[in-house]
Protein backbone atom coordinates (compact mmCIF):
# COMPACT_ATOMS: atom_id res chain seq x y z
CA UNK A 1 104.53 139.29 95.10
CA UNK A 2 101.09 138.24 96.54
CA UNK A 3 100.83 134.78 98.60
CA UNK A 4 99.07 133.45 96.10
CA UNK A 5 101.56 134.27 93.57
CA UNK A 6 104.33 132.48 95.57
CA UNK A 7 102.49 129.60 95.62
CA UNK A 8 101.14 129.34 91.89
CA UNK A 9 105.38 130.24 91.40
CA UNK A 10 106.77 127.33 93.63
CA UNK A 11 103.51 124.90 92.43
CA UNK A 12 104.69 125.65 88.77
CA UNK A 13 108.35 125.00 90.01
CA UNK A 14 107.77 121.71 91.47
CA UNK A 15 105.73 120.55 88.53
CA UNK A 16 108.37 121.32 86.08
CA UNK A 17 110.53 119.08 88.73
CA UNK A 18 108.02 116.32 88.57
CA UNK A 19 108.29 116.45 84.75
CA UNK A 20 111.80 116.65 84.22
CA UNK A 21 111.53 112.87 85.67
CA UNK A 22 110.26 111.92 81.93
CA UNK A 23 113.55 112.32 80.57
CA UNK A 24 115.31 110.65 83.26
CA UNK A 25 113.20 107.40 84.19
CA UNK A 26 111.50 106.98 80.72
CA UNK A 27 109.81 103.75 81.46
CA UNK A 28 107.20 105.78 83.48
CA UNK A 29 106.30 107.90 80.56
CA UNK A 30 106.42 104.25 78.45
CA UNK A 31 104.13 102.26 80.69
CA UNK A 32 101.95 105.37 81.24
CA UNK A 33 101.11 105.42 77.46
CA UNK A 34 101.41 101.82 76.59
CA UNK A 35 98.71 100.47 79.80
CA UNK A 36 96.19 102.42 78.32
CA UNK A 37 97.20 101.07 74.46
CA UNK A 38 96.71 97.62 76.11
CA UNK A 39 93.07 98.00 78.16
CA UNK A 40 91.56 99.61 74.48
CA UNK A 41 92.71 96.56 72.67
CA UNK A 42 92.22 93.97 75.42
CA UNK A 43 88.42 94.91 76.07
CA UNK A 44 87.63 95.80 72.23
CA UNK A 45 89.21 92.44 70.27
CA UNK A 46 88.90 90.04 73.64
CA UNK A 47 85.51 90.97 75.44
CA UNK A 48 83.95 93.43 72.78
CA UNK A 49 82.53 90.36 70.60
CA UNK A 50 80.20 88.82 73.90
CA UNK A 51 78.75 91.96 75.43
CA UNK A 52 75.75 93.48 73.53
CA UNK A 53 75.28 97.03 74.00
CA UNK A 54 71.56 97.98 72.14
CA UNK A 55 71.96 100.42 68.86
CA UNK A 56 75.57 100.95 69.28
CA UNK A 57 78.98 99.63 68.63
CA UNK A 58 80.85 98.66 71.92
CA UNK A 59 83.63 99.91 71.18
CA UNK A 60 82.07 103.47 70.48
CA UNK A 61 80.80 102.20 74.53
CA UNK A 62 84.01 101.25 75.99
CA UNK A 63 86.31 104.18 74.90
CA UNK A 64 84.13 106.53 77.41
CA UNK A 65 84.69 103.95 79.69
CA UNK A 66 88.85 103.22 79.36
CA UNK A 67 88.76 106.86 79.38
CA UNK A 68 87.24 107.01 83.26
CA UNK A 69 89.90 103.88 84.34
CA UNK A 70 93.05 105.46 83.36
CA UNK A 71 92.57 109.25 84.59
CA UNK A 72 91.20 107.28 88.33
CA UNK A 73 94.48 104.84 87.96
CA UNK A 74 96.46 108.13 86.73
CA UNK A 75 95.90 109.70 89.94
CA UNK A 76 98.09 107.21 91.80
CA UNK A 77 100.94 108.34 90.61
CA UNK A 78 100.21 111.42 92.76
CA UNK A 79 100.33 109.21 95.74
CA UNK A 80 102.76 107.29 94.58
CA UNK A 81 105.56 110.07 93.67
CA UNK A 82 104.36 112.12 97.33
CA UNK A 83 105.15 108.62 99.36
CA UNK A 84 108.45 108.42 97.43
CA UNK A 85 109.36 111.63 98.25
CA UNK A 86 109.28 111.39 101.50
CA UNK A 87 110.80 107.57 101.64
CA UNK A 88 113.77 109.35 99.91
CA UNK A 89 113.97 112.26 101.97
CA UNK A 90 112.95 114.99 99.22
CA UNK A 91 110.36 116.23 101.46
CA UNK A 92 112.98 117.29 103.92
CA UNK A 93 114.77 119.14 101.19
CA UNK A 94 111.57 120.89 100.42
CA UNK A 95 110.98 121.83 103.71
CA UNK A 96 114.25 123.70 104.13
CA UNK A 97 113.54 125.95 101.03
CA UNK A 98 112.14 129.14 101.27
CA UNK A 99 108.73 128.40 99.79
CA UNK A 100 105.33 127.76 99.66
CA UNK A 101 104.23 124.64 101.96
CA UNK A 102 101.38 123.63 99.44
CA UNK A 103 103.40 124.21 96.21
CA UNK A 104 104.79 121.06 97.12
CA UNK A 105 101.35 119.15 96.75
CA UNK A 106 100.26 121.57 93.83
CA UNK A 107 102.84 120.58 92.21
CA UNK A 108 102.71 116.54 91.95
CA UNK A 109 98.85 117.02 91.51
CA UNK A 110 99.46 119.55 88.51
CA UNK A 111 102.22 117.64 86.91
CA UNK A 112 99.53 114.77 86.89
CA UNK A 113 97.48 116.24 84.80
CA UNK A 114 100.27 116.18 81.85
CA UNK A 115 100.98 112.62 82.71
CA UNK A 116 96.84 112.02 82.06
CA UNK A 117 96.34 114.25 79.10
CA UNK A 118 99.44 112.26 77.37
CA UNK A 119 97.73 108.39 78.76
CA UNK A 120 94.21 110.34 76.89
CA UNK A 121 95.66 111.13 73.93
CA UNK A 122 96.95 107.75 73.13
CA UNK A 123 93.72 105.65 73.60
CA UNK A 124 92.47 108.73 71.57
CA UNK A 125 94.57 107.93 68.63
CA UNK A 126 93.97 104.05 69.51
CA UNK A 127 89.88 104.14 69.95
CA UNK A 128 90.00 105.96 66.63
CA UNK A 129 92.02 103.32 64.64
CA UNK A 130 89.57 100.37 66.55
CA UNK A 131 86.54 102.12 65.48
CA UNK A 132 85.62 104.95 68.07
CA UNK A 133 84.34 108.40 66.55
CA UNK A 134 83.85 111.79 67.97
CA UNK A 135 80.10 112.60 67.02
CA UNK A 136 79.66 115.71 68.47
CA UNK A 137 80.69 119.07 67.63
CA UNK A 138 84.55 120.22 68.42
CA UNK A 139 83.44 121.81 71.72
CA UNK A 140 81.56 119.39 72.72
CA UNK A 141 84.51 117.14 72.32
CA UNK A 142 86.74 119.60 74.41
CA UNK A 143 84.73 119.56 77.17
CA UNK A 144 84.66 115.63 77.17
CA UNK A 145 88.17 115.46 77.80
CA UNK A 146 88.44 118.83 79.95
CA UNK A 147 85.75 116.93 82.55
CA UNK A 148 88.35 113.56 82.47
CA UNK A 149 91.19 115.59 83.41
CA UNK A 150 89.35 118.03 86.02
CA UNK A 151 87.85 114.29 87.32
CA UNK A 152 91.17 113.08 87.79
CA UNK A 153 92.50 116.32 89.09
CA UNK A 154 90.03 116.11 91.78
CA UNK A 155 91.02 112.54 92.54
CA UNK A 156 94.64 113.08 92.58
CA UNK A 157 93.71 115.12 95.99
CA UNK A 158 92.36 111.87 97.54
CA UNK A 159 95.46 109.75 96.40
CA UNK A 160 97.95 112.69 97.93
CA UNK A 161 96.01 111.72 101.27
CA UNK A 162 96.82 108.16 100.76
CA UNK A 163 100.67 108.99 99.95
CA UNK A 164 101.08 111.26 103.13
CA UNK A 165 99.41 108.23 105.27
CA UNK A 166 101.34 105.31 103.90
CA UNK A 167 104.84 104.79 104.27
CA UNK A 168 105.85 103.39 100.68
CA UNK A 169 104.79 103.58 97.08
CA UNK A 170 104.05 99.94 97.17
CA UNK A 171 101.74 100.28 99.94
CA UNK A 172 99.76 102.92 98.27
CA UNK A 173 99.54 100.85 95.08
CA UNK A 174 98.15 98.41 97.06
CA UNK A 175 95.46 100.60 98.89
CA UNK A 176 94.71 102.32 95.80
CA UNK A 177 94.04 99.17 94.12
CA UNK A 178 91.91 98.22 96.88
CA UNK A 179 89.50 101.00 96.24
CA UNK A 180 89.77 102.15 92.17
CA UNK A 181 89.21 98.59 91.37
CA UNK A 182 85.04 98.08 92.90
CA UNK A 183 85.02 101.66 91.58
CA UNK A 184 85.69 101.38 88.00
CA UNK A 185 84.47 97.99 87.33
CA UNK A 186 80.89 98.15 89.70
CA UNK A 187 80.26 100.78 87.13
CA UNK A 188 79.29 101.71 83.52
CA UNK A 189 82.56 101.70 81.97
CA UNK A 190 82.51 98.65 80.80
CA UNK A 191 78.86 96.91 80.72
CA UNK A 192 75.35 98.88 80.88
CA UNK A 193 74.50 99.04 84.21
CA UNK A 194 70.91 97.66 83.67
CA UNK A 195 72.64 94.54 83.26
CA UNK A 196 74.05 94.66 86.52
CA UNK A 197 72.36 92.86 89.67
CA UNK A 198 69.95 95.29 91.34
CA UNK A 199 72.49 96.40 94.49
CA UNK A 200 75.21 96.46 92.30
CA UNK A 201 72.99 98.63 89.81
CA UNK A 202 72.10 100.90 92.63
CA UNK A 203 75.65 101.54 93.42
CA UNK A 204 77.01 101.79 89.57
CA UNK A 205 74.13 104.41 89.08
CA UNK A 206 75.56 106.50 92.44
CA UNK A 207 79.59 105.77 91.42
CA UNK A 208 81.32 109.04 90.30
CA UNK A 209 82.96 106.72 87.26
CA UNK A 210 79.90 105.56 86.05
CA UNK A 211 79.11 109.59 86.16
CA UNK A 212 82.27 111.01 84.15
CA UNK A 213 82.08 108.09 81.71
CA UNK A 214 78.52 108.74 80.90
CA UNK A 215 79.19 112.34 81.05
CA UNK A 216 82.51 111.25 78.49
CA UNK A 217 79.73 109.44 76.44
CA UNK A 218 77.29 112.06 75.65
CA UNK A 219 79.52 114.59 75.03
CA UNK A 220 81.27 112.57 72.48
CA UNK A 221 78.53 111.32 71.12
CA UNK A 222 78.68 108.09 71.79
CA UNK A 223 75.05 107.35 73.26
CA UNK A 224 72.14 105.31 71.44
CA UNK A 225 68.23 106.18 71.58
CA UNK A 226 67.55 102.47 71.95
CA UNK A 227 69.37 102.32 75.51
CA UNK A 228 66.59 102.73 78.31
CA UNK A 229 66.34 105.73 79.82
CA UNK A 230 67.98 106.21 83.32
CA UNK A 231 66.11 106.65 86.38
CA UNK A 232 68.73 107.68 88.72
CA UNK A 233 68.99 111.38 88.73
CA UNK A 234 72.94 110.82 88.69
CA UNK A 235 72.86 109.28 85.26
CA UNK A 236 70.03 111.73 84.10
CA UNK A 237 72.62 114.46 85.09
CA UNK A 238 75.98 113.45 85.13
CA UNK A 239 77.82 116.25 84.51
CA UNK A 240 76.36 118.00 87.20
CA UNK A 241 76.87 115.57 88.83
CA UNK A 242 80.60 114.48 87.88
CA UNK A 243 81.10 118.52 89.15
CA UNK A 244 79.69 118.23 92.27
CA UNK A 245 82.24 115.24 92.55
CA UNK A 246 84.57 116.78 91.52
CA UNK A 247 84.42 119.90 93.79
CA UNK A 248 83.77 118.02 96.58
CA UNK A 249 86.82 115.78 96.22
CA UNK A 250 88.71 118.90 95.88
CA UNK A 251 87.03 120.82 99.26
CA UNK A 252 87.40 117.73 101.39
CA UNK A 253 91.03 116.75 100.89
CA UNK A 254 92.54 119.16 99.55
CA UNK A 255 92.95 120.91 103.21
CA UNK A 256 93.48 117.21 104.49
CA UNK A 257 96.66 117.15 102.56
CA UNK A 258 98.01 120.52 103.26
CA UNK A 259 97.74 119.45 106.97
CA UNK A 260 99.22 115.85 106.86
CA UNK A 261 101.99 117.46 104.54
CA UNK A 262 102.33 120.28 107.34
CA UNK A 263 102.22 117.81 109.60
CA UNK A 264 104.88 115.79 108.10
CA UNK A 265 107.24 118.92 107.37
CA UNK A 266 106.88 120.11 111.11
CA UNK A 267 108.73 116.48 112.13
């Protein structure tokens, strides 16, 4: 077998390992599905009623939006589950196996995905029973949610930095929290950003989650001819744009990972 193969092998191993943890601590899999339950209904019933979105429903406007928030909070648990590992000593065990060093990371990024595809689903099924509908074609749809999850993959890299720096799960909940919260609510998720102040505009216009959620928008459908046009190339191309993201999140720490994990392993 080919490097390459080794490592997809072990990365596949050490997902299934990740995943396994469903059956055994089921309150993650419950509060993974149920947070997501609560932001839909929380922003539609509570806040839905005093925020005016022109020629469309809000809650055909915040859907996109919850969307963008869980996937970016979904990542954490790729921090999260690394910094536990190693607080527990499971990275040692890894390191004594005869694989793959990055299977290890592949692995808790990839079993992430599952974990964000199941949180999607849900507020899915919940936007549609609140009043949210799919308006595009089936493909269309498809590559809506295929850009959340790659958007999150590509995120999950940057968290698995944070859990190799930090010494406990707690601590990276709290740095994550110190950075996903500006970043999903300075953005278009949940208001227009035209009615934002004009530096806070500026940056919601530039934000990668304002970028996936209007990219999550018009591929669903869920966009209105009455809303102004945007002036910021990053909203007149967000897909693009949400790749570019996307790709660079991956290029950047990605190889930061593997080395702090190396690192780490080497001790």
């Amino acid at each position: 077998m080919t490097q390459l193969t080794w490592m997809v092998a072990d990365g596949l191993a050490v997902a299934h390992r990740n995943l396994i943890k469903i059956k055994r601590v089921p309150e993650v899999l419950v509060w993974v599905l149920l947070s997501p339950i609560m932001f839909v209904l929380l922003f539609a019933f509570v806040f839905g009623g005093s925020i005016d979105v022109p020629g469309l429903n809000y809650r055909e406007f915040l859907i996109a939006g919850i969307f963008a928030q869980t996937v970016v909070f979904g990542a954490t648990y790729t921090g999260a589950g690394l910094a536990e590992d190693m607080q527990k000593g499971i990275i040692d065990r890894f390191k004594s196996l005869p694989m793959t060093r990055s299977a290890v990371l592949l692995g808790r990024t990839g079993s992430d995905i599952v974990y964000n595809a199941l949180s999607i689903a849900i507020m899915a099924g919940t936007g549609l029973a609140v009043g949210w509908r799919i308006r595009t074609s089936i493909w269309e749809a498809i590559a809506g949610f295929a850009l959340l999850l790659l958007f999150a993959y590509g995120f999950s890299w940057v968290m698995a930095t944070v859990g190799l720096l930090v010494p406990s799960p707690e601590v990276v909940n709290n740095a994550s929290f110190m950075v996903i919260m500006p970043l999903t609510f300075i953005s278009n998720a949940f208001v227009p950003s035209d009615d934002l102040p004009t530096p806070l505009q500026v940056f919601a216009e530039w934000n990668p989650v304002s970028a996936v959620t209007q990219s999550a928008r018009n591929l669903f459908g869920n966009t209105s001819s009455l809303t102004p046009p945007a002036e910021a190339w990053s909203m007149q191309n967000p897909e693009l744009y949400t790749l570019i993201w996307i790709a660079v999140l991956i290029a950047v720490f990605a190889p930061i990972s593997v080395r702090l994990y190396n690192r780490s392993a080497s001790h």
